[in-house]
PDB file of N, CA and C in Angstrom:
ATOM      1  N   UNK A   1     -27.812 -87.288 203.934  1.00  0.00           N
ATOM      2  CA  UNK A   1     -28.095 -88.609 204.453  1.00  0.00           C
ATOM      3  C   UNK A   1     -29.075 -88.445 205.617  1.00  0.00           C
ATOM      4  N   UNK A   2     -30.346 -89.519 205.476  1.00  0.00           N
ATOM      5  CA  UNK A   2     -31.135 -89.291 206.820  1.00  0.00           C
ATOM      6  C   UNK A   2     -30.516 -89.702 208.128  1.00  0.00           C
ATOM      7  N   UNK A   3     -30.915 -89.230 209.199  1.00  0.00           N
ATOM      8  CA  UNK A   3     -30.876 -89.711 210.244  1.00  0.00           C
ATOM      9  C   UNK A   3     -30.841 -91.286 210.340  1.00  0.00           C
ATOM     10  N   UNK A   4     -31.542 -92.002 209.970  1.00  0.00           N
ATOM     11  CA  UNK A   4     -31.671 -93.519 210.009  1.00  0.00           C
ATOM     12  C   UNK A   4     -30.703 -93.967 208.903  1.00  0.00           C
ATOM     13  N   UNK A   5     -30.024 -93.189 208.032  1.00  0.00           N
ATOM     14  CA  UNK A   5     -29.147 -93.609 207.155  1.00  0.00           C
ATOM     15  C   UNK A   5     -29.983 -94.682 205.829  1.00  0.00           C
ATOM     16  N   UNK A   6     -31.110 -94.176 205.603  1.00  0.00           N
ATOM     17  CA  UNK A   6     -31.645 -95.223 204.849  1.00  0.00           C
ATOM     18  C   UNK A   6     -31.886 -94.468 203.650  1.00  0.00           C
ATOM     19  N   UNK A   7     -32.060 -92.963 203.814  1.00  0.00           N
ATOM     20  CA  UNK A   7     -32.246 -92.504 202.495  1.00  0.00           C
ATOM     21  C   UNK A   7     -31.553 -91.014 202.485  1.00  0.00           C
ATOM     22  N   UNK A   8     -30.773 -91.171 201.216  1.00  0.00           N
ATOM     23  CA  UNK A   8     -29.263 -89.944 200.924  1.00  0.00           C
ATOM     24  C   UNK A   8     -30.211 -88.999 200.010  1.00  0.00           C
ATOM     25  N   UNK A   9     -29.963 -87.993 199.851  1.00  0.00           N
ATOM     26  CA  UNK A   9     -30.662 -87.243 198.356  1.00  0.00           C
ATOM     27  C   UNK A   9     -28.860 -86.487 197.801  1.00  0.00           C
ATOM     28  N   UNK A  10     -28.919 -86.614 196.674  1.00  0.00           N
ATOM     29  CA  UNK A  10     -28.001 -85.963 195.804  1.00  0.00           C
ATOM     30  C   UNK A  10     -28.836 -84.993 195.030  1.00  0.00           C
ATOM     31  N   UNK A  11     -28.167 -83.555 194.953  1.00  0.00           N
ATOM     32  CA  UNK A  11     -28.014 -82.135 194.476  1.00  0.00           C
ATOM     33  C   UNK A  11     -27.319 -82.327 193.248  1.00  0.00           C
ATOM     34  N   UNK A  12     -27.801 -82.468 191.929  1.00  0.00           N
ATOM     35  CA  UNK A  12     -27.033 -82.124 191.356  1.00  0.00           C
ATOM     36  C   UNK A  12     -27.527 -80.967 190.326  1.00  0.00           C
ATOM     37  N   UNK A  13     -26.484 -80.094 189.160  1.00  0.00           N
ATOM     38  CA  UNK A  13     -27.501 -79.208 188.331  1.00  0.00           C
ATOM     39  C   UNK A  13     -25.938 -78.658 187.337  1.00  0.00           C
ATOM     40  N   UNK A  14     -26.489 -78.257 186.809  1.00  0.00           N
ATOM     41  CA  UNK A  14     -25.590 -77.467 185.694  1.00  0.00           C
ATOM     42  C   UNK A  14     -25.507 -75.898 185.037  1.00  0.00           C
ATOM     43  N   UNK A  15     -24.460 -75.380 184.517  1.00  0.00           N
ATOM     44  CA  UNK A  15     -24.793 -74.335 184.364  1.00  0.00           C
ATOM     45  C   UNK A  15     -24.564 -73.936 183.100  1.00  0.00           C
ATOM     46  N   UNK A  16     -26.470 -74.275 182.673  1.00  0.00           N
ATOM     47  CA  UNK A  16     -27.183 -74.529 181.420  1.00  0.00           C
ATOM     48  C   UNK A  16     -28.311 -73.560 181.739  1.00  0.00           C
ATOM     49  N   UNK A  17     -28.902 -73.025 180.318  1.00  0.00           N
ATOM     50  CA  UNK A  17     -30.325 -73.060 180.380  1.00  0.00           C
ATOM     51  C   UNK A  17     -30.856 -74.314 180.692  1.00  0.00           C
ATOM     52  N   UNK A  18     -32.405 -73.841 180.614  1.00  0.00           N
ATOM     53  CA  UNK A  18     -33.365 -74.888 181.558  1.00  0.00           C
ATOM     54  C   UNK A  18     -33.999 -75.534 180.386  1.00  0.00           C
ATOM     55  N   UNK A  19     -33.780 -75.399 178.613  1.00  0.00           N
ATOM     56  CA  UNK A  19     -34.600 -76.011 177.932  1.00  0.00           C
ATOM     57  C   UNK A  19     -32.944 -77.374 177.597  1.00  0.00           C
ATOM     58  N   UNK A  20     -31.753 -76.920 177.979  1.00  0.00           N
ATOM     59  CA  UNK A  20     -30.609 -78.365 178.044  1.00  0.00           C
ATOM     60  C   UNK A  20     -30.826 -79.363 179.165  1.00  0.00           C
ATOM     61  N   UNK A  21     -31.190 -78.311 180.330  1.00  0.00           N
ATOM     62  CA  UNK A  21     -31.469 -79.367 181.302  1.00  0.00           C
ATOM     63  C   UNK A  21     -32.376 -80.223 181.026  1.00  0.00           C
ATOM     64  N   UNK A  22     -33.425 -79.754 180.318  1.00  0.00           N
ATOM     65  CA  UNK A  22     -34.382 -81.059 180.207  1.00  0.00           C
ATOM     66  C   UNK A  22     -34.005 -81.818 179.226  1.00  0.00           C
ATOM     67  N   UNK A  23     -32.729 -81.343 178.221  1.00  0.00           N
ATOM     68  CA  UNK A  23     -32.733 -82.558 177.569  1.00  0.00           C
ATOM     69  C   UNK A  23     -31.600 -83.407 178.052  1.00  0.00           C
ATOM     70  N   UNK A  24     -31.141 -82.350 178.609  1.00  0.00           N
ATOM     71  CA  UNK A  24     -30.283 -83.390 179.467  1.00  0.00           C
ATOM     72  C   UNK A  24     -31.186 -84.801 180.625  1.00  0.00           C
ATOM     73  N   UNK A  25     -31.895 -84.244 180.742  1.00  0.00           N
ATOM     74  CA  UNK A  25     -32.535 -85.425 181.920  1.00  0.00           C
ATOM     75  C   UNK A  25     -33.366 -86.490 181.112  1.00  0.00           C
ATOM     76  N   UNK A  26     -33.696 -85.990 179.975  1.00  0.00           N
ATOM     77  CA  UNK A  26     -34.190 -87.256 178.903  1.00  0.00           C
ATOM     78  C   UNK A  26     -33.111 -88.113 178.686  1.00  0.00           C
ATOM     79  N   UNK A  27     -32.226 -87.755 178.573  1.00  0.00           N
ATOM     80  CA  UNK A  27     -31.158 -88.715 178.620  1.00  0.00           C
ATOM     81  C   UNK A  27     -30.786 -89.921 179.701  1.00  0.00           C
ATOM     82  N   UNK A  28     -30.445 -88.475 180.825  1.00  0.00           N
ATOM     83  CA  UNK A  28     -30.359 -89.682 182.245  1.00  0.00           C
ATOM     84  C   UNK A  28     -30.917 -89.947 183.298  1.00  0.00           C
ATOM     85  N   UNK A  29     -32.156 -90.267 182.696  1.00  0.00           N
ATOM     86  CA  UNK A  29     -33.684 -90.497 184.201  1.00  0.00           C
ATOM     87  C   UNK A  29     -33.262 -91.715 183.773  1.00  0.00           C
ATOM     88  N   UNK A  30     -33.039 -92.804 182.066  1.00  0.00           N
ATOM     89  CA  UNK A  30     -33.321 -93.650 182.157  1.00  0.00           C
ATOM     90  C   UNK A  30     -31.857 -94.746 183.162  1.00  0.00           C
ATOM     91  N   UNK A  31     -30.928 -93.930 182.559  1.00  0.00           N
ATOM     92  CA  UNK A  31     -30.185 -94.479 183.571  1.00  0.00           C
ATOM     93  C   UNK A  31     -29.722 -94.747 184.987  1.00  0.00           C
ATOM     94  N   UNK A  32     -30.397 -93.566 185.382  1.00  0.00           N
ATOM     95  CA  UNK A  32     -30.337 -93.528 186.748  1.00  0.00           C
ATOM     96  C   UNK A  32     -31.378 -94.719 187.406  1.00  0.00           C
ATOM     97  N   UNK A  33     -32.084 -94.317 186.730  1.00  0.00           N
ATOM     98  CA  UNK A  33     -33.259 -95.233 187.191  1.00  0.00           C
ATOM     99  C   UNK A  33     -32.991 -96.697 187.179  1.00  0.00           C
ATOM    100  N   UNK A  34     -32.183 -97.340 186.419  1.00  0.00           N
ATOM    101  CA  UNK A  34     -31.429 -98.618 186.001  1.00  0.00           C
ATOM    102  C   UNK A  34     -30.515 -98.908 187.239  1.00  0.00           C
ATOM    103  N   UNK A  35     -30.174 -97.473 188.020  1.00  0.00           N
ATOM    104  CA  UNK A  35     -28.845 -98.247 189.134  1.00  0.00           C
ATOM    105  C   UNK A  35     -29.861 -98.586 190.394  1.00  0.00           C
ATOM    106  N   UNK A  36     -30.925 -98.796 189.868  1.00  0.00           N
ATOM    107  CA  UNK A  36     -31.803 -99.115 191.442  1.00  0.00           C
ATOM    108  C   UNK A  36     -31.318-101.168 191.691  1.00  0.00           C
ATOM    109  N   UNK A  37     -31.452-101.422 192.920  1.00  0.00           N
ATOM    110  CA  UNK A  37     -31.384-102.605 192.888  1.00  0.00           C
ATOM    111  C   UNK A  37     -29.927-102.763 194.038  1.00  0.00           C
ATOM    112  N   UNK A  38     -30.231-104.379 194.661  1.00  0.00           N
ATOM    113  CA  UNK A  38     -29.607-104.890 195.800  1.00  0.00           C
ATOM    114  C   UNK A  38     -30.242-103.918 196.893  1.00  0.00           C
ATOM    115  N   UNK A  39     -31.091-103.884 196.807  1.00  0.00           N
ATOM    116  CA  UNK A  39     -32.247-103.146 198.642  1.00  0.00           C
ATOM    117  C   UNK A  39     -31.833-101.579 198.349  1.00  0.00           C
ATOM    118  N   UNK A  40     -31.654-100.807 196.764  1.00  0.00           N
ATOM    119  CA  UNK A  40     -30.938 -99.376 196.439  1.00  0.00           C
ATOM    120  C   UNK A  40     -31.889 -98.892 195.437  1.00  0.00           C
ATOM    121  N   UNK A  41     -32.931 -98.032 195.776  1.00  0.00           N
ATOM    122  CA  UNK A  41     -34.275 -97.318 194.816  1.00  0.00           C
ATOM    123  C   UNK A  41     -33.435 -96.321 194.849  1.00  0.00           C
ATOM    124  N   UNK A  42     -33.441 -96.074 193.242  1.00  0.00           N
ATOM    125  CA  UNK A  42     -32.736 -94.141 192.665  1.00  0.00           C
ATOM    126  C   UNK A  42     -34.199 -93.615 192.372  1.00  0.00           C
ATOM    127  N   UNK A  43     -34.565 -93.257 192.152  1.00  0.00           N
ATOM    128  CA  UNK A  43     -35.382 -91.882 191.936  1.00  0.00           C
ATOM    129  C   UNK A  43     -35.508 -90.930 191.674  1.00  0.00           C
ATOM    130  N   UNK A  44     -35.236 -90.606 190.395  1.00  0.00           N
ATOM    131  CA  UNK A  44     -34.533 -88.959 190.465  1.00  0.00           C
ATOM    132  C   UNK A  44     -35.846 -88.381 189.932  1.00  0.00           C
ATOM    133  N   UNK A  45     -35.683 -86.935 190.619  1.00  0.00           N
ATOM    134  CA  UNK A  45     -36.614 -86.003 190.537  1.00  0.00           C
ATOM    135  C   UNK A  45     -36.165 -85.112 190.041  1.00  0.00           C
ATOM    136  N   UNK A  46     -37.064 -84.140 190.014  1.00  0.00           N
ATOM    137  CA  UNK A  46     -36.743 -82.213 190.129  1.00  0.00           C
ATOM    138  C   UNK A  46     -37.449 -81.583 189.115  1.00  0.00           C
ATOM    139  N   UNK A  47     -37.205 -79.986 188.865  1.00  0.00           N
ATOM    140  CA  UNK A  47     -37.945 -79.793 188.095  1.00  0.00           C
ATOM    141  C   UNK A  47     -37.484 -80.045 186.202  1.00  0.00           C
ATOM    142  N   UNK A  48     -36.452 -80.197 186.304  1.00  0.00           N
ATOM    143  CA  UNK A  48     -35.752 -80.999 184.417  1.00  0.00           C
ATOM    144  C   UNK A  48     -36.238 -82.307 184.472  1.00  0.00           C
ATOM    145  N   UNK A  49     -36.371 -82.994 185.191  1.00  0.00           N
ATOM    146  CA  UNK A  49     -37.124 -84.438 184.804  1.00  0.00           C
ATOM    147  C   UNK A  49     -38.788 -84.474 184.528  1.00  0.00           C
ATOM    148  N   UNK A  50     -38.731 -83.484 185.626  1.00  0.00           N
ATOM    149  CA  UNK A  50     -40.383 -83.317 185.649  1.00  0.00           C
ATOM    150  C   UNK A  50     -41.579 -82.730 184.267  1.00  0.00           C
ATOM    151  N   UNK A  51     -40.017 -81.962 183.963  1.00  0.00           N
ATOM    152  CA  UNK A  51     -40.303 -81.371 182.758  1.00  0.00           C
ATOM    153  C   UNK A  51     -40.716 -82.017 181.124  1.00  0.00           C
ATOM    154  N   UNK A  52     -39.486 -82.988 181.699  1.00  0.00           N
ATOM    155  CA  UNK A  52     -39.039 -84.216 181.021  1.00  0.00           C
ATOM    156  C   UNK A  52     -40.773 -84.987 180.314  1.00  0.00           C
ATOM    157  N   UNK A  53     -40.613 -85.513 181.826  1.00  0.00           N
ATOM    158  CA  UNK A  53     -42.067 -86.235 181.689  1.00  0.00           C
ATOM    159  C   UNK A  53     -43.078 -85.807 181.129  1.00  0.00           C
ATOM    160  N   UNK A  54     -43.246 -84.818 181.405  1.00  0.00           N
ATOM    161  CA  UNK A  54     -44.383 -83.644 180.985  1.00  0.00           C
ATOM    162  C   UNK A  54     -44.358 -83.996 179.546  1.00  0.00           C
ATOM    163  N   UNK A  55     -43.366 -83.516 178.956  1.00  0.00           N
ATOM    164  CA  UNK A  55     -43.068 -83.256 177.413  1.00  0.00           C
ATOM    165  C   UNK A  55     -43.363 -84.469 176.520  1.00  0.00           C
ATOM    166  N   UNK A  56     -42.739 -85.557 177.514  1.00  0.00           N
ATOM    167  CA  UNK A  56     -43.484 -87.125 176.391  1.00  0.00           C
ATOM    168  C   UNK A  56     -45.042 -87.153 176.469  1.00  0.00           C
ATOM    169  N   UNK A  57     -45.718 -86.540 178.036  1.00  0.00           N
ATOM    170  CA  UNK A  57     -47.218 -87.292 177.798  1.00  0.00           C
ATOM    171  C   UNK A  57     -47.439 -86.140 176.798  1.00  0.00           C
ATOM    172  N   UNK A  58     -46.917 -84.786 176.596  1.00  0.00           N
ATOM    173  CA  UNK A  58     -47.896 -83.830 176.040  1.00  0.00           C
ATOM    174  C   UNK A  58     -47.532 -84.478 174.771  1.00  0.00           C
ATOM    175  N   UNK A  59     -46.162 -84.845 174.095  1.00  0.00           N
ATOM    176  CA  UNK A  59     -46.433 -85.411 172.725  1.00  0.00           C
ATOM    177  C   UNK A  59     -47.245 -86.836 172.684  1.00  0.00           C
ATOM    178  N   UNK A  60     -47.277 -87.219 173.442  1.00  0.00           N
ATOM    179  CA  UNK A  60     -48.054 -88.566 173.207  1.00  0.00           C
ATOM    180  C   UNK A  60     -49.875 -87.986 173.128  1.00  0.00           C
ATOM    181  N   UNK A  61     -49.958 -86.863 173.933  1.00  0.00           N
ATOM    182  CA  UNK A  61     -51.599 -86.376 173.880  1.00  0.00           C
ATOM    183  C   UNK A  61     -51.375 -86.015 172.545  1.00  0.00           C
ATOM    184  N   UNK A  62     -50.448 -84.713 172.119  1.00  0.00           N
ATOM    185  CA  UNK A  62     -50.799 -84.111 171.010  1.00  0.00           C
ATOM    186  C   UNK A  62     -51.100 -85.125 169.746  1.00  0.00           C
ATOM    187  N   UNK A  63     -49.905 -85.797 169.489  1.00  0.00           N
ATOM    188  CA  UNK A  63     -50.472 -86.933 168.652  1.00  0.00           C
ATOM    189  C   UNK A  63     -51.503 -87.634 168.076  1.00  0.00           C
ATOM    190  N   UNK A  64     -52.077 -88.120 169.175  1.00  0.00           N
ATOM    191  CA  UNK A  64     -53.130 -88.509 169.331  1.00  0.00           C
ATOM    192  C   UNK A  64     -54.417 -87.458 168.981  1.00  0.00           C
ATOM    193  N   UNK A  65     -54.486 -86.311 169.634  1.00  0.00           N
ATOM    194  CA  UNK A  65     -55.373 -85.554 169.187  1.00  0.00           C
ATOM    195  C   UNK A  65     -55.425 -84.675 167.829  1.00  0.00           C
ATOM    196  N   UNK A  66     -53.942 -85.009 167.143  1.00  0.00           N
ATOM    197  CA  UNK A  66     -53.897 -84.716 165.854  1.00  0.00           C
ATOM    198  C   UNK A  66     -54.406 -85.967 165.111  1.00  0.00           C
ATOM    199  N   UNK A  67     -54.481 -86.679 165.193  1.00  0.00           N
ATOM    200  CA  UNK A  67     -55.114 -87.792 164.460  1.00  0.00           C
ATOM    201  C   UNK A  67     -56.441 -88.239 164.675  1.00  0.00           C
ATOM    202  N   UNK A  68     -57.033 -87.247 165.670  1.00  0.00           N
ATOM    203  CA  UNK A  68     -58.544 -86.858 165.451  1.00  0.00           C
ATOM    204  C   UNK A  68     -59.218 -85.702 164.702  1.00  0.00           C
ATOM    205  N   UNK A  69     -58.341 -85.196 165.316  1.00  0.00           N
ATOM    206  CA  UNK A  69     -58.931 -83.830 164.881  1.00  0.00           C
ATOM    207  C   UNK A  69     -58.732 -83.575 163.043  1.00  0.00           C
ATOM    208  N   UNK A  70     -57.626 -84.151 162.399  1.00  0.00           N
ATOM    209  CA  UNK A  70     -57.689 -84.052 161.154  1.00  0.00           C
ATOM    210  C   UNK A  70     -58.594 -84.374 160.000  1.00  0.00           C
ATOM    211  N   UNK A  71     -59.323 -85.732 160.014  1.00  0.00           N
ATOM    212  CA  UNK A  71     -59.986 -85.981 159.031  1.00  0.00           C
ATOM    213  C   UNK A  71     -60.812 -84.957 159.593  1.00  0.00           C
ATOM    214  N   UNK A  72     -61.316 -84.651 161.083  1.00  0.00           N
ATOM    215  CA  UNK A  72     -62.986 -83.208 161.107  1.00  0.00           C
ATOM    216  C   UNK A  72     -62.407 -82.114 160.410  1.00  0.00           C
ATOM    217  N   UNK A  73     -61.057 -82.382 160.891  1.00  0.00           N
ATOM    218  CA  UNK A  73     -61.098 -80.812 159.642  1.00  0.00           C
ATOM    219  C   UNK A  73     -60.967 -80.336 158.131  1.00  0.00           C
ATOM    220  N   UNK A  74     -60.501 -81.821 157.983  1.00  0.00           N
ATOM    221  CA  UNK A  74     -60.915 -81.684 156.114  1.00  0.00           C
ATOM    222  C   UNK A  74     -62.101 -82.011 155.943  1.00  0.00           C
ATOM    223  N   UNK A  75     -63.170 -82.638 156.866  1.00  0.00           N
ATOM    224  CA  UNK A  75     -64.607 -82.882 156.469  1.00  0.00           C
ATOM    225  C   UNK A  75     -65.326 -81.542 156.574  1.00  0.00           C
ATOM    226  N   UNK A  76     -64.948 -81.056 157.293  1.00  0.00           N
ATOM    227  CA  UNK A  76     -65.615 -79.684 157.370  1.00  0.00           C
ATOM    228  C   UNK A  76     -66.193 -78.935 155.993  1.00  0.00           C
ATOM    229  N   UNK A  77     -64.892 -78.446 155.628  1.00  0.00           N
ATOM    230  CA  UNK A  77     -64.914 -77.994 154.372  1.00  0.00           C
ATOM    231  C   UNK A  77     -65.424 -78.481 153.322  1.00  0.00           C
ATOM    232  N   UNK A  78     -65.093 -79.880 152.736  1.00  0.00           N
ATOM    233  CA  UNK A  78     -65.933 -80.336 152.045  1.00  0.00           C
ATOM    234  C   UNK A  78     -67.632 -80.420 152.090  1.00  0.00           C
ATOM    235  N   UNK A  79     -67.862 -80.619 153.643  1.00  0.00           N
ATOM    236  CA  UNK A  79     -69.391 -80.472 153.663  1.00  0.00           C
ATOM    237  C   UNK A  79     -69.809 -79.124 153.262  1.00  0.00           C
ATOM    238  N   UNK A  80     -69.189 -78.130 153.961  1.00  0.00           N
ATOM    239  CA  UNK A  80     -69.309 -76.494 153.297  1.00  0.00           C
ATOM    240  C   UNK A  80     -69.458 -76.172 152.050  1.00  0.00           C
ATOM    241  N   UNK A  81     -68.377 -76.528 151.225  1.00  0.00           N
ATOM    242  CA  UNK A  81     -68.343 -76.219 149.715  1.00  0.00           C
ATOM    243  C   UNK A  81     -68.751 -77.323 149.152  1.00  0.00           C
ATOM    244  N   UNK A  82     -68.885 -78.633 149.097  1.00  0.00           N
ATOM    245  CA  UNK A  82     -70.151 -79.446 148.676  1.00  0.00           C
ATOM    246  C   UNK A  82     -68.852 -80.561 147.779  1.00  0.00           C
ATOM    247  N   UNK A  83     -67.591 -80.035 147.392  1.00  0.00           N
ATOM    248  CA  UNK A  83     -66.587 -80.664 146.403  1.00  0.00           C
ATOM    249  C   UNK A  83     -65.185 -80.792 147.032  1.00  0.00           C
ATOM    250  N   UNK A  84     -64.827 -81.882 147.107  1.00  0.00           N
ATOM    251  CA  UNK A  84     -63.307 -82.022 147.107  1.00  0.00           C
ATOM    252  C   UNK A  84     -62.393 -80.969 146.911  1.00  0.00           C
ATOM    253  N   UNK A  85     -62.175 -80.293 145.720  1.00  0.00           N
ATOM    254  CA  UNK A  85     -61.534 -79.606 145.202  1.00  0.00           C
ATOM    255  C   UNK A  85     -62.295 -78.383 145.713  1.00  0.00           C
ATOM    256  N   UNK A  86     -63.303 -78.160 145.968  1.00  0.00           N
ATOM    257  CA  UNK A  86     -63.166 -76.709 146.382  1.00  0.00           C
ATOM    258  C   UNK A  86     -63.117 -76.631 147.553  1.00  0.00           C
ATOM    259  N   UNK A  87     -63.056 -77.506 148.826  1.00  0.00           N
ATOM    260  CA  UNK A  87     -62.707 -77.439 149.646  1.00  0.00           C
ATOM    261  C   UNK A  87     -61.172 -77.455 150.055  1.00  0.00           C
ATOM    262  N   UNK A  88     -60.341 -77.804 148.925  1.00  0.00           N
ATOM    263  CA  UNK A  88     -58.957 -77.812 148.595  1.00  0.00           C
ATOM    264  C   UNK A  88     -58.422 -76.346 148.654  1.00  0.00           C
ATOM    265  N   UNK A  89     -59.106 -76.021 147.938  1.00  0.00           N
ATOM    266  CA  UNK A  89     -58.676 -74.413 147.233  1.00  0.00           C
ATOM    267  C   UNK A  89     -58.156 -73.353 148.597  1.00  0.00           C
ATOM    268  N   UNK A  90     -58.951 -73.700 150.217  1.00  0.00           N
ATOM    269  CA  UNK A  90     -58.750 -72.345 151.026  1.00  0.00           C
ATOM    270  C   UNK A  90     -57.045 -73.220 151.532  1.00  0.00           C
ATOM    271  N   UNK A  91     -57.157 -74.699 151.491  1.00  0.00           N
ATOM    272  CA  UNK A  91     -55.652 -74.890 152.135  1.00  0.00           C
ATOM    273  C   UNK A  91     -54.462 -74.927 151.227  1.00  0.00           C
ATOM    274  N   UNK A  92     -54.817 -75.097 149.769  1.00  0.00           N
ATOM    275  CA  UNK A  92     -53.742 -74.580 148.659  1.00  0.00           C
ATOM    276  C   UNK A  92     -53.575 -72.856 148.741  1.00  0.00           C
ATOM    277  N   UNK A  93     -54.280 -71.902 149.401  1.00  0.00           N
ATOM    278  CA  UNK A  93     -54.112 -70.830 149.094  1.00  0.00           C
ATOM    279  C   UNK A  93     -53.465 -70.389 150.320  1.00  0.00           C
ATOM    280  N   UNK A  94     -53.916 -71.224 151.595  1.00  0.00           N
ATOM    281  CA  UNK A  94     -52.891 -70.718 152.805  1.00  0.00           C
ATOM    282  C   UNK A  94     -51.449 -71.190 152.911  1.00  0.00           C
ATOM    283  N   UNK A  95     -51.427 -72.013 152.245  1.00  0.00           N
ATOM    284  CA  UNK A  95     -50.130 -72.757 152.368  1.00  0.00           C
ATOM    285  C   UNK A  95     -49.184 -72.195 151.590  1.00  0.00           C
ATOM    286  N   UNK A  96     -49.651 -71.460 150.367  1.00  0.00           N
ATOM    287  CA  UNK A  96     -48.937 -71.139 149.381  1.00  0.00           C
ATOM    288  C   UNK A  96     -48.512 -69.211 149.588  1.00  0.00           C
ATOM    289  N   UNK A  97     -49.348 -69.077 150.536  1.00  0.00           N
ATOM    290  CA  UNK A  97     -49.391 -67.632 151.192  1.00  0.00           C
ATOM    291  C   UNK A  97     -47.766 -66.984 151.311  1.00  0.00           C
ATOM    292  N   UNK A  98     -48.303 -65.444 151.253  1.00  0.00           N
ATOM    293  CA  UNK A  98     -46.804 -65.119 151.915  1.00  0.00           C
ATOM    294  C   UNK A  98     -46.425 -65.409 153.454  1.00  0.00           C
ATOM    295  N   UNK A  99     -46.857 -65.570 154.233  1.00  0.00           N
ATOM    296  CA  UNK A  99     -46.751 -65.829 155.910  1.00  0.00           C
ATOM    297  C   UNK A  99     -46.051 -67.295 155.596  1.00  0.00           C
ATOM    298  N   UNK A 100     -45.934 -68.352 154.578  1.00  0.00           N
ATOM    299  CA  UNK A 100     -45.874 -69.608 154.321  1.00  0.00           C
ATOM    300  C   UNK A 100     -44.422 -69.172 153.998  1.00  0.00           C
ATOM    301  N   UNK A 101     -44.595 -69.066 152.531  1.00  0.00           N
ATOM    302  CA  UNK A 101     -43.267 -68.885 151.464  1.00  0.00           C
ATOM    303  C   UNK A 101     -42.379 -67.819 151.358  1.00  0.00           C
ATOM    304  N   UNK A 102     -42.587 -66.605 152.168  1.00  0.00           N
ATOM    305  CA  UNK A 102     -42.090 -65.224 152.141  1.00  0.00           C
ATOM    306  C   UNK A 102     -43.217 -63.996 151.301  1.00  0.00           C
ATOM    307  N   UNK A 103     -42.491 -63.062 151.255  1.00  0.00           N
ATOM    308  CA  UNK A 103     -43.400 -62.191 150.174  1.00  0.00           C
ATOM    309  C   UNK A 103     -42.998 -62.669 148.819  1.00  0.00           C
ATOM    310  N   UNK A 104     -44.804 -61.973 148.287  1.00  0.00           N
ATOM    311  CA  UNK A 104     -44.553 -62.226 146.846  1.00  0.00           C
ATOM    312  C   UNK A 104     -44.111 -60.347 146.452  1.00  0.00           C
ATOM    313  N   UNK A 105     -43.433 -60.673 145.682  1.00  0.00           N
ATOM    314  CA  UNK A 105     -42.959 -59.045 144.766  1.00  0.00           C
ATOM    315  C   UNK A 105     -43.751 -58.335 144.376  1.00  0.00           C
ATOM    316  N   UNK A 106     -43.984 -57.372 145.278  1.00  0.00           N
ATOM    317  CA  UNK A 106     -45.460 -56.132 144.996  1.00  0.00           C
ATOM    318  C   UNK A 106     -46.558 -56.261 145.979  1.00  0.00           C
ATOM    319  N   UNK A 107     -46.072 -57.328 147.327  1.00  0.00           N
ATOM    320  CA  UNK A 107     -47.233 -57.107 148.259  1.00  0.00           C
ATOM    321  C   UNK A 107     -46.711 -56.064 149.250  1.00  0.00           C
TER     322      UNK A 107
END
């Protein structure tokens, strides 16, 4: 509690790894954040929330930059090999790979 009594900080933590804590704090930033109100701001911080946050903008970037970056990369190929289908052929052959499906018998 401060000196002026206007602002408390609470310690809290668990004894978790640090990839529960953050999902633990996805859970309760939103609630905490809900008990603000009558002249009473919650705020919770630290580094599991922070983490928190982090993790939605990076999926909200990644997203987004997967849905650019995809049609350039099937255009690519097609401009390369000149055909649909043979620009097909290098991602039917990686996909179908052993690193994909396991080994094939005799590699």
């Amino acid at each position: 509690m401060s000196q002026a009594r206007k602002t408390a900080v609470l310690l809290a933590g668990a004894a978790v790894d640090t990839n529960e804590m953050v999902r633990v704090a996805d859970d309760v930033k939103g609630p905490l954040q809900d008990l603000s109100g009558d002249g009473v701001s919650v705020n919770p911080t630290g580094a599991s929330l922070l983490w928190s946050d982090f993790n939605e903008a990076n999926l909200s970037a990644m997203l987004k930059s997967e849905m650019v970056s995809r049609p350039i990369t099937l255009a690519i190929p097609v401009l390369a090999f000149g055909a649909l289908v043979a620009a097909g052929l290098p991602l039917i052959l990686t996909l179908s790979g052993p690193g994909r499906l396991g080994r094939f018998p005799g590699c």
